[in-house]
Structures are given as structure tokens and as C-alpha cells.
C-alpha atoms as a PDB file:
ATOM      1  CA  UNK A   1     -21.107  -6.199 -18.540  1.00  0.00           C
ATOM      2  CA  UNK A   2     -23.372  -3.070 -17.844  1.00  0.00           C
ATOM      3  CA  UNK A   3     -21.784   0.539 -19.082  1.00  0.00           C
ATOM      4  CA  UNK A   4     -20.795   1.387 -15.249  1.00  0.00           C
ATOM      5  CA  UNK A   5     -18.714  -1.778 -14.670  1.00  0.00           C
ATOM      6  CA  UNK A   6     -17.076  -1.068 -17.782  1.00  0.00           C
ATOM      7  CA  UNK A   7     -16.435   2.536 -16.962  1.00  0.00           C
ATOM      8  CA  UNK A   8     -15.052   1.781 -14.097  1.00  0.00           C
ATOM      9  CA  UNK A   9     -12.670  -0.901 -15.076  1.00  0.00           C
ATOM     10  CA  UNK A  10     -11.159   1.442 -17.813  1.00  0.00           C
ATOM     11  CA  UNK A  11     -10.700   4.064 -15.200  1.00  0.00           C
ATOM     12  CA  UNK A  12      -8.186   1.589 -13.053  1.00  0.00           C
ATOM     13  CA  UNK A  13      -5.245   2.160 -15.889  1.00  0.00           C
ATOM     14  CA  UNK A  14      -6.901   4.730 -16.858  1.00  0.00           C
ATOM     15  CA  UNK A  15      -5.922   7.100 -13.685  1.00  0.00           C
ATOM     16  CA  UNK A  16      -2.488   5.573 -13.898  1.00  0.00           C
ATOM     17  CA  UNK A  17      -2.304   7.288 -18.022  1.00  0.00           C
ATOM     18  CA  UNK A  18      -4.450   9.599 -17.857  1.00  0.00           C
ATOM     19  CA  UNK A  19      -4.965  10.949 -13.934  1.00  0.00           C
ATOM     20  CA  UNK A  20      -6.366  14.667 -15.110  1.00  0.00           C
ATOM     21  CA  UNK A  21      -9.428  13.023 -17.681  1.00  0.00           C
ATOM     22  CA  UNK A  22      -9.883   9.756 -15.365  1.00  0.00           C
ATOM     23  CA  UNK A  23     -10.927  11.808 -12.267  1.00  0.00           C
ATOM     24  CA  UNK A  24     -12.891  14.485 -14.236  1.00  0.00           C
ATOM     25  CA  UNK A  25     -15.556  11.632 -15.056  1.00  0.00           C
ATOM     26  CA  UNK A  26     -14.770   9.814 -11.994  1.00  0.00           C
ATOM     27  CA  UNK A  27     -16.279  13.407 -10.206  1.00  0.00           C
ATOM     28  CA  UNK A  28     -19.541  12.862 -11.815  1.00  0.00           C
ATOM     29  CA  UNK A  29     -19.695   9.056 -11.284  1.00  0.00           C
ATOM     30  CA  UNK A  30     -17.430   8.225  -8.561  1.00  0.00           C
ATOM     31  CA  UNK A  31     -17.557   4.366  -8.411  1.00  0.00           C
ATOM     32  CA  UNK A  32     -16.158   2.853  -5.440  1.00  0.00           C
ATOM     33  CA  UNK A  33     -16.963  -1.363  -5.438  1.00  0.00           C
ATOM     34  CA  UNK A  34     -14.465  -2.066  -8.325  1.00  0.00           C
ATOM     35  CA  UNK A  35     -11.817  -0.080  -7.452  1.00  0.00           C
ATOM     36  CA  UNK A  36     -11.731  -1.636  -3.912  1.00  0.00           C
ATOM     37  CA  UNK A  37     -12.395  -5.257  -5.298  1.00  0.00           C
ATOM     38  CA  UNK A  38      -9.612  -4.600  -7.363  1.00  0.00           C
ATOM     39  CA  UNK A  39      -7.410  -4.092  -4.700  1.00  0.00           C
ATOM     40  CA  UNK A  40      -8.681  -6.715  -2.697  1.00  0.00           C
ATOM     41  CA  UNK A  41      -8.459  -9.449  -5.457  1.00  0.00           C
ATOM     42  CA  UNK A  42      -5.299  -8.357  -6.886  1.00  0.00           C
ATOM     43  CA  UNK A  43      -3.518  -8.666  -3.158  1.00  0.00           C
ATOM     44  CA  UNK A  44      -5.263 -11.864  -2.322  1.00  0.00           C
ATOM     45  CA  UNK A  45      -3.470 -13.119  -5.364  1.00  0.00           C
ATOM     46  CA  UNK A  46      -0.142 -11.439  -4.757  1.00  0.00           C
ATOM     47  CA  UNK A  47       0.052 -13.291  -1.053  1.00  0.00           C
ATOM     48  CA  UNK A  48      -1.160 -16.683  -2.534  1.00  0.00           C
ATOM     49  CA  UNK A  49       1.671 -16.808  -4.696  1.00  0.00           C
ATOM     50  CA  UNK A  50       4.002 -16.471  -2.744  1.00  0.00           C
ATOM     51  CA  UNK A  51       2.562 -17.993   0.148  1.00  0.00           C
ATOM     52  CA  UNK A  52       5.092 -20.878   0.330  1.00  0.00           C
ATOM     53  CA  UNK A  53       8.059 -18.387   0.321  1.00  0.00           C
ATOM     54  CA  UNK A  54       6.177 -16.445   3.654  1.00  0.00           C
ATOM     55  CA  UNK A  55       6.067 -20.309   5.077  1.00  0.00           C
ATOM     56  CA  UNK A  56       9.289 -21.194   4.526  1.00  0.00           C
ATOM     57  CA  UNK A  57      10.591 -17.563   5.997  1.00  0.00           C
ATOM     58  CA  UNK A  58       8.488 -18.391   9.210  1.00  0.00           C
ATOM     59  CA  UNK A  59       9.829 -22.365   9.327  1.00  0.00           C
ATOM     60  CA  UNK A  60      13.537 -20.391   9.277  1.00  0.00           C
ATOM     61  CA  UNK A  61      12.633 -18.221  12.080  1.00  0.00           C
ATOM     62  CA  UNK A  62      11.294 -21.009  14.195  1.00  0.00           C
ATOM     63  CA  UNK A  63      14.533 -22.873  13.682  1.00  0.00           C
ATOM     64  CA  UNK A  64      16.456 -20.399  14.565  1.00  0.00           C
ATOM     65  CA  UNK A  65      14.630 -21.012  17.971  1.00  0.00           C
ATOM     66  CA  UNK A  66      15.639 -23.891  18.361  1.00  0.00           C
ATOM     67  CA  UNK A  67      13.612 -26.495  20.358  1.00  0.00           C
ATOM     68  CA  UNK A  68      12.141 -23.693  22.068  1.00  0.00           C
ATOM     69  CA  UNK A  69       9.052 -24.128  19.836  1.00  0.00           C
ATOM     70  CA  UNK A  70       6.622 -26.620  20.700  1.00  0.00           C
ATOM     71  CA  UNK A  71       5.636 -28.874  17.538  1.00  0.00           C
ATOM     72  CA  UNK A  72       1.615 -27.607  17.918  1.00  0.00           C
ATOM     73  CA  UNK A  73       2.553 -24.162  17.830  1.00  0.00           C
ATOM     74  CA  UNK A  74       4.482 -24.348  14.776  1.00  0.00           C
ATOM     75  CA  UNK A  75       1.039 -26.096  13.403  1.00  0.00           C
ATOM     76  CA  UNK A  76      -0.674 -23.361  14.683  1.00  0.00           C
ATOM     77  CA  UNK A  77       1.354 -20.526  13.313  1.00  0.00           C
ATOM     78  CA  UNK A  78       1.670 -22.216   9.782  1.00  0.00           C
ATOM     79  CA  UNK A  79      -2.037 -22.468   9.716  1.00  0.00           C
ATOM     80  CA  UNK A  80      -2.488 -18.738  11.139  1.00  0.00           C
ATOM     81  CA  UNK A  81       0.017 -17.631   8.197  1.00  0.00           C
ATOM     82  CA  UNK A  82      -2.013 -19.909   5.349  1.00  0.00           C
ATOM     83  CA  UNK A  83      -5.111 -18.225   6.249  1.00  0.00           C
ATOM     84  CA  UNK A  84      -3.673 -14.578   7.571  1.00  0.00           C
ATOM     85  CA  UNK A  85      -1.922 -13.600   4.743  1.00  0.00           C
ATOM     86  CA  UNK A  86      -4.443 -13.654   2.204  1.00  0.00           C
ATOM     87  CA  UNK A  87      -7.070 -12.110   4.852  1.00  0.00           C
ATOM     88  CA  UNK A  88      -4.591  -9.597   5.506  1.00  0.00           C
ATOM     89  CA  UNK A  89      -4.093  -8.661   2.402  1.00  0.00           C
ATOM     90  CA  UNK A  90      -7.792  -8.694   1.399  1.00  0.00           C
ATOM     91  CA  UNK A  91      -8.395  -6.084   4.649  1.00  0.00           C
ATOM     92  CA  UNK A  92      -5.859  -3.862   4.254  1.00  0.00           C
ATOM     93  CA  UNK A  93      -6.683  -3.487   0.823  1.00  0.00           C
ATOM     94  CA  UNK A  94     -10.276  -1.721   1.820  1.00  0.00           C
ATOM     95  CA  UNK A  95      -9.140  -0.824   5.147  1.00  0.00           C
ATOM     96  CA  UNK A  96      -6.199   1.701   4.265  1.00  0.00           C
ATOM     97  CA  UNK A  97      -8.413   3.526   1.560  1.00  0.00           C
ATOM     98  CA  UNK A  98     -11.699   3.701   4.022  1.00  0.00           C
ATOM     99  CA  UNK A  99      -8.817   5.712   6.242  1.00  0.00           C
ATOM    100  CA  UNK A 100      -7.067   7.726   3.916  1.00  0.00           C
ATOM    101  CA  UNK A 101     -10.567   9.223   2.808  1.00  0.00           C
ATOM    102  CA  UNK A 102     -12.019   9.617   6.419  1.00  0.00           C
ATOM    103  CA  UNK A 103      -8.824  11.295   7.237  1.00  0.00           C
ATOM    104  CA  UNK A 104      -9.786  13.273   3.919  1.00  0.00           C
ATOM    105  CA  UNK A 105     -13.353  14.267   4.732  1.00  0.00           C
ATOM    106  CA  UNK A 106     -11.933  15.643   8.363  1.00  0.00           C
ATOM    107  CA  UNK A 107      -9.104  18.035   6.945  1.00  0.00           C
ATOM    108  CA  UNK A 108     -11.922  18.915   4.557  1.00  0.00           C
ATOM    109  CA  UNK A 109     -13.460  20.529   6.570  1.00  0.00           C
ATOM    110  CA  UNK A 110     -10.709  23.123   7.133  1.00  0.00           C
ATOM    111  CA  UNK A 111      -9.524  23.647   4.087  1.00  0.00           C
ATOM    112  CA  UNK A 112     -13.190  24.100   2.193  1.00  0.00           C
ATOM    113  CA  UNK A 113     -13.074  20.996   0.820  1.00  0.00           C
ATOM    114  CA  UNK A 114     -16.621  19.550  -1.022  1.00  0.00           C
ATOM    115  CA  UNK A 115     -16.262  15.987  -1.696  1.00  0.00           C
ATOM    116  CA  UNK A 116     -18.816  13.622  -0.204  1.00  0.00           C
ATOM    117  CA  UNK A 117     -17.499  10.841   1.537  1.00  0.00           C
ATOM    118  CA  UNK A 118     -18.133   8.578  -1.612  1.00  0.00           C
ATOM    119  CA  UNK A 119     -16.093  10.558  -3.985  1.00  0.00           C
ATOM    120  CA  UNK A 120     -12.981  10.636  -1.633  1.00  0.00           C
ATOM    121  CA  UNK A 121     -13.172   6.592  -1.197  1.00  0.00           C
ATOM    122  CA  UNK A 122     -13.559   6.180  -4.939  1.00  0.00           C
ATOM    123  CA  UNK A 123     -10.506   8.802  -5.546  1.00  0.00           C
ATOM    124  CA  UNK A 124      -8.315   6.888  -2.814  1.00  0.00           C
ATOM    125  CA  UNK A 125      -9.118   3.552  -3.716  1.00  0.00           C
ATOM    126  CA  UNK A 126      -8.189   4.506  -7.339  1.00  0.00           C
ATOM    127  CA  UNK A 127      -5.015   6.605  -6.899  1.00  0.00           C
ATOM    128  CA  UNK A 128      -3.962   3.050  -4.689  1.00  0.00           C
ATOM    129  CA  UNK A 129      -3.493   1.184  -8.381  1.00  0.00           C
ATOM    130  CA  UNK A 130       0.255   2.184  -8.705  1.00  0.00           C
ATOM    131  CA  UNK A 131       0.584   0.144  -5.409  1.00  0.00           C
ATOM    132  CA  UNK A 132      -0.343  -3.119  -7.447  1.00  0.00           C
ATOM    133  CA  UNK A 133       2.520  -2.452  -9.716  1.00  0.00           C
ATOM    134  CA  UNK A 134       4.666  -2.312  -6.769  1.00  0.00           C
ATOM    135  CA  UNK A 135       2.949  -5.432  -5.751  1.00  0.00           C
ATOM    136  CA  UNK A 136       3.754  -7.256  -8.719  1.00  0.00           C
ATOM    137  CA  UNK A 137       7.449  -6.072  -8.601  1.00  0.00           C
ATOM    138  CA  UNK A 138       7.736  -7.465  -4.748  1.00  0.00           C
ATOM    139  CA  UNK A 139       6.072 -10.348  -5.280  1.00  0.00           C
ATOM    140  CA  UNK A 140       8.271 -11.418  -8.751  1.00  0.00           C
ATOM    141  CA  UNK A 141      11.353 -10.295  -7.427  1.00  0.00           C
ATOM    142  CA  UNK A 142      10.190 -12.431  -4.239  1.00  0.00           C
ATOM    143  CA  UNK A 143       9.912 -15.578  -6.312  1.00  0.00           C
ATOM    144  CA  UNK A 144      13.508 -15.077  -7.030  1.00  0.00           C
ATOM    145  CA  UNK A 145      14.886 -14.454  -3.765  1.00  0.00           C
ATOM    146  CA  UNK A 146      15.738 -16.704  -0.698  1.00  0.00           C
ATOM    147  CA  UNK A 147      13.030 -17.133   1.882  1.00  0.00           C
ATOM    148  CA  UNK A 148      15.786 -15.788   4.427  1.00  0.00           C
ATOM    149  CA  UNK A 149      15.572 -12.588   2.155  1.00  0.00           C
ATOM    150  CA  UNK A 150      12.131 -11.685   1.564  1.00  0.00           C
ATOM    151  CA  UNK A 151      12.206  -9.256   4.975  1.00  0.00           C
ATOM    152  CA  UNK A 152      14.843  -6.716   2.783  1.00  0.00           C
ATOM    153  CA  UNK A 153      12.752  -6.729  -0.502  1.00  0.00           C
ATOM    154  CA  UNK A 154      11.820  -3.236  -1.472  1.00  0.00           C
ATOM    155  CA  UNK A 155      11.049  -1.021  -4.353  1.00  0.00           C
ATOM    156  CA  UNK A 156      12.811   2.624  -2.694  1.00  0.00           C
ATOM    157  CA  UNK A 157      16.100   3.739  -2.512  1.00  0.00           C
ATOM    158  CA  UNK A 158      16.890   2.312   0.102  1.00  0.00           C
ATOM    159  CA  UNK A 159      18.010  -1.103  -2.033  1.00  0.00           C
ATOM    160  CA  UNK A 160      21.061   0.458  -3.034  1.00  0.00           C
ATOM    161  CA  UNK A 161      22.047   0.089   1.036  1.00  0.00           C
ATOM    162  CA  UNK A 162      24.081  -2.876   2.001  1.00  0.00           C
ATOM    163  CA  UNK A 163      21.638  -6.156   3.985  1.00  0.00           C
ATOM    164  CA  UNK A 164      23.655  -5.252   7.578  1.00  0.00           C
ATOM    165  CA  UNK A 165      22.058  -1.458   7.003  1.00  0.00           C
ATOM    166  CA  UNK A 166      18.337  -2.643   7.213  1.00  0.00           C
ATOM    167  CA  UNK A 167      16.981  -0.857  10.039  1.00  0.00           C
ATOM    168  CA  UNK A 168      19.277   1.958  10.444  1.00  0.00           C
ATOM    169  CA  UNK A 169      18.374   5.437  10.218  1.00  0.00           C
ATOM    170  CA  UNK A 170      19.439   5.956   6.362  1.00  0.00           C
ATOM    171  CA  UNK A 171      17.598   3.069   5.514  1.00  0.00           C
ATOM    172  CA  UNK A 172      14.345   4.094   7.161  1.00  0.00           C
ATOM    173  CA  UNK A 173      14.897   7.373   5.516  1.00  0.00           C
ATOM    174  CA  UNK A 174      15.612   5.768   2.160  1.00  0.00           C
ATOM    175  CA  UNK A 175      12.694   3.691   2.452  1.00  0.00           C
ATOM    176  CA  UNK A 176      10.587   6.989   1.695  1.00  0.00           C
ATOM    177  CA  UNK A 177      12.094   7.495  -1.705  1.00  0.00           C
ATOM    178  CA  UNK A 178      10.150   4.820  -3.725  1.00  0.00           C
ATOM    179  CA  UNK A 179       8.709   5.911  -7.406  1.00  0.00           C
ATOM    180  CA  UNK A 180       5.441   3.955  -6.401  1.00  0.00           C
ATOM    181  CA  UNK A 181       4.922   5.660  -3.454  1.00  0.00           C
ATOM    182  CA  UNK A 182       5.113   9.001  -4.971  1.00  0.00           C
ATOM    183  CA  UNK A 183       3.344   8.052  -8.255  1.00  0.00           C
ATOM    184  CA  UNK A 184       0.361   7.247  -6.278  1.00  0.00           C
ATOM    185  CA  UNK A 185       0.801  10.812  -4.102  1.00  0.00           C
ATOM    186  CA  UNK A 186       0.559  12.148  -7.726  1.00  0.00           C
ATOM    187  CA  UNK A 187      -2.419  10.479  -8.700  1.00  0.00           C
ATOM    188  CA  UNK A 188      -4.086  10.942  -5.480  1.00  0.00           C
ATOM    189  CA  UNK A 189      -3.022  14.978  -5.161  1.00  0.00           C
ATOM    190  CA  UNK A 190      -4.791  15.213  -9.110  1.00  0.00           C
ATOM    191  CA  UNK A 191      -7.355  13.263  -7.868  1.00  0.00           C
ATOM    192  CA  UNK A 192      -8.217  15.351  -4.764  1.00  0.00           C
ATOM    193  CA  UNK A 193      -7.933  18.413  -6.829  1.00  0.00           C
ATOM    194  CA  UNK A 194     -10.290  17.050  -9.244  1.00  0.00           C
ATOM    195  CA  UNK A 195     -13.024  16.224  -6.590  1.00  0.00           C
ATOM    196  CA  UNK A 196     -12.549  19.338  -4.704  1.00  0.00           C
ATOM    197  CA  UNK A 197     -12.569  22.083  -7.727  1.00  0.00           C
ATOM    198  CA  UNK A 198      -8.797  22.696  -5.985  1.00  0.00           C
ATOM    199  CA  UNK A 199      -6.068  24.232  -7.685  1.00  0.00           C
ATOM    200  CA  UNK A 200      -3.235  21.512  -7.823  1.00  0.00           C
ATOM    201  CA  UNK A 201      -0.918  23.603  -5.206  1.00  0.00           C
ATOM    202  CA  UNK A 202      -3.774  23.521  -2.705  1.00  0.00           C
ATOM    203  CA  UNK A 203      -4.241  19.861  -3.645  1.00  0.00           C
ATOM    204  CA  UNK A 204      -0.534  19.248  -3.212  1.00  0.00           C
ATOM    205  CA  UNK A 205      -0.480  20.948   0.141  1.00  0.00           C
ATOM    206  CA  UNK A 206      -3.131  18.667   1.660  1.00  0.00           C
ATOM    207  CA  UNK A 207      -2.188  15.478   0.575  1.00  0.00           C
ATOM    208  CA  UNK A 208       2.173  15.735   0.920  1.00  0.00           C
ATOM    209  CA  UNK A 209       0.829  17.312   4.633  1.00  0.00           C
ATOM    210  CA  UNK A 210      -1.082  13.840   5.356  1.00  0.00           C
ATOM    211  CA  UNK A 211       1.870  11.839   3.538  1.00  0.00           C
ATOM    212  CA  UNK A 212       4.277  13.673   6.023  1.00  0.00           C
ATOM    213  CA  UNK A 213       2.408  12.656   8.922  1.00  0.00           C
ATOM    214  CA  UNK A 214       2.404   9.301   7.982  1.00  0.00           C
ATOM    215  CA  UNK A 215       5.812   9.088   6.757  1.00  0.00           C
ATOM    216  CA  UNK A 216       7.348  10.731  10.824  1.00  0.00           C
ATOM    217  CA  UNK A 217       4.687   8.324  12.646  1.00  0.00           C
ATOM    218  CA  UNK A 218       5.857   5.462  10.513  1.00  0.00           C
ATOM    219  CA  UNK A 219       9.835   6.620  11.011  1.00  0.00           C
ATOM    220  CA  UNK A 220       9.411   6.510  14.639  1.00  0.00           C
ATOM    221  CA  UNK A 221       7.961   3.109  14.688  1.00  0.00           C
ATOM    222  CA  UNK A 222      10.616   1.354  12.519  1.00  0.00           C
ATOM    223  CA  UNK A 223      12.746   3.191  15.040  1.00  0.00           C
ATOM    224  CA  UNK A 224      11.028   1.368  18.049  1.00  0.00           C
ATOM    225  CA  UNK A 225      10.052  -1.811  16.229  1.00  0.00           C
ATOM    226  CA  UNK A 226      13.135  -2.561  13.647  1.00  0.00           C
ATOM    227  CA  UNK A 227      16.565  -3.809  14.989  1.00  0.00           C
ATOM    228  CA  UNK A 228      18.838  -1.378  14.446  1.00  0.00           C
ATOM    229  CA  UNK A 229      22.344  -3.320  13.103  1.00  0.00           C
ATOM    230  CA  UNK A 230      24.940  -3.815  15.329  1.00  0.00           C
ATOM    231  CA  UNK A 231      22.334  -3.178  18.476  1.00  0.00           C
END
């Protein structure tokens, strides 16, 4: 293994340990293939394994429809799920970073920030790796649980709420208060400071401004999309 894949193989626990060091060399050489086959690989896995729990969940939804199924289209769908989720996975692995740091390189250029393109892929993709902790939580915790279940699973606060609560307002506001979620911010707000020659309040304004925006256009939509109980 050449000096550069090693490099950047140490720096995915190593911006989990050590976030400050990590993306002070990661500045200079900002890799960005391993960190995002990383994710990809690592997610692929996670949705293989528990593959036959996501097929069972979608055999207990088409039951609960009765006969109003046709037979082909349950073929169909089980098929589309065999092949989707690990797809899925796979592209929202790269896709989400590529965002994040295009999203990154446009408020850049308001707030004086430097980093190339490159850099800001490399830093998201990295400061993603607390995600596959959460990952491996989910999925292990999903091995354990009911296929009827696997829709409430979840790493935030909001698991101290009651099943009947999913979807209601304190849940969806709950659902923000996860210690992955805001270890990554962390790591990413260190990150961007790093790459940028920020200070880490400027760093911290930027990135919990883009986390906010995400987090009331993601509210809104578990308010149009999720059931609300008792509705």
C-alpha cells in the first residue's frame, strides 16, 4: 500500500481522535477517493445485513394491504428493495458529501472562504465517519428488533418518546438531538476551520447556519410526509 493510501486510511479514525492534527495534514493533502469509498463500502455493507429485516418490513406492509397487491408487484418491489437498498446506500454515501461541499464552496464565497472544491469534499466526506458509528448502532440494534419496528429505530433523543409519539412534533424535534449528528457538526466545523485558516467561531457560524437550514427544511417535511398519531 503506497504512503497516500495509508495516510489516508489513518486519517478516517484519525479525524474522529484527533479532528485539530487530522485536518491540519489533510489541508496540505486533502484526499478525497478513500474517504468516499469508505462511506460507500461501509453502507453497502450496513444495508446487506440487514437486508432481510427491510424485506420482511415491506412483506408486513403489503399484508397489511390485503389482496390489494397483485402477486407480480410484490415480485417487483422485493426485487426493487434487494437491489435499491444497497444502491441507495452506495449513492447517498457520495451524493450527500458532493452537496454539503458545493453548498460549502457557494457560502464561501461570502464569507472569504479559500478552500478549493477538493479540500471541502475531502473535509465533508471525512467529518461523515461518525455517521458509520451511528450506522453500526442502527443496524445492530436492527438485528435485534422486530421487522414491524425497524421504522422507530434511532440514535437521538427522541427514543426516550413512547412508539404512538413517532411523528409528532416533539419527536421531530427530538430527532435533532442525536450525539452522532452533532459529533460530526464538530468534526466538520474543525474541519472547515482548518481548510479555511478560520477561527473556530467563524467556522461554527457557517456550518450550525447550514445545519439549521437543513434541520427547518427537514422539520417541515416530516411534518408533511410523517403521520402524525392520532391523525
Amino acid at each position: 500500500m503506497s504512503r497516500g493510501a495509508t495516510a489516508a486510511l489513518k486519517a478516517v479514525p484519525g479525524v474522529m481522535l484527533d479532528p485539530r492534527g487530522t485536518f491540519g495534514c489533510l489541508k496540505e493533502t486533502p484526499f478525497v477517493l478513500v474517504p468516499l469509498l469508505t462511506l460507500a463500502l461501509v453502507n453497502c455493507v450496513y444495508a446487506i445485513v440487514t437486508l432481510p429485516k427491510i424485506r420482511e418490513l415491506a412483506m408486513h406492509q403489503i399484508e397489511l394491504a390485503g389482496d390489494a397487491v397483485p402477486a407480480e408487484q410484490v415480485e417487483i418491489a422485493l426485487k426493487a428493495i434487494t437491489w435499491g437498498a444497497p444502491a441507495g446506500a452506495i449513492f447517498t454515501a457520495v451524493a450527500i458529501p458532493l452537496a454539503i461541499a458545493l453548498a460549502l464552496l457557494l457560502i464561501g464565497q461570502f464569507v472569504e472562504g479559500d478552500a478549493p472544491f477538493r479540500g471541502l469534499v475531502s473535509l465533508v466526506a471525512y467529518a461523515q465517519m461518525p455517521s458509520l458509528l451511528k450506522g453500526l448502532a442502527v443496524t445492530v440494534i436492527g438485528l435485534a428488533t422486530p421487522a414491524q419496528e425497524m421504522q422507530n429505530i434511532t440514535t437521538s433523543l427522541a427514543l426516550i418518546l413512547p412508539r404512538e409519539q413517532a411523528g409528532s412534533t416533539l419527536y421531530r424535534l427530538l430527532s435533532f438531538v442525536d450525539p452522532f449528528v452533532w459529533w460530526g457538526l464538530y468534526v466538520m466545523i474543525v474541519g472547515y476551520a482548518a481548510f479555511n485558516s478560520f477561527t473556530m467561531k467563524k467556522s461554527a457560524k457557517v456550518i450550525i447556519a447550514l445545519y439549521l437550514v437543513y434541520a427547518v427544511i427537514s422539520f417541515l417535511l416530516m411534518k408533511r410526509f410523517v403521520p402524525t398519531p392520532g391523525v
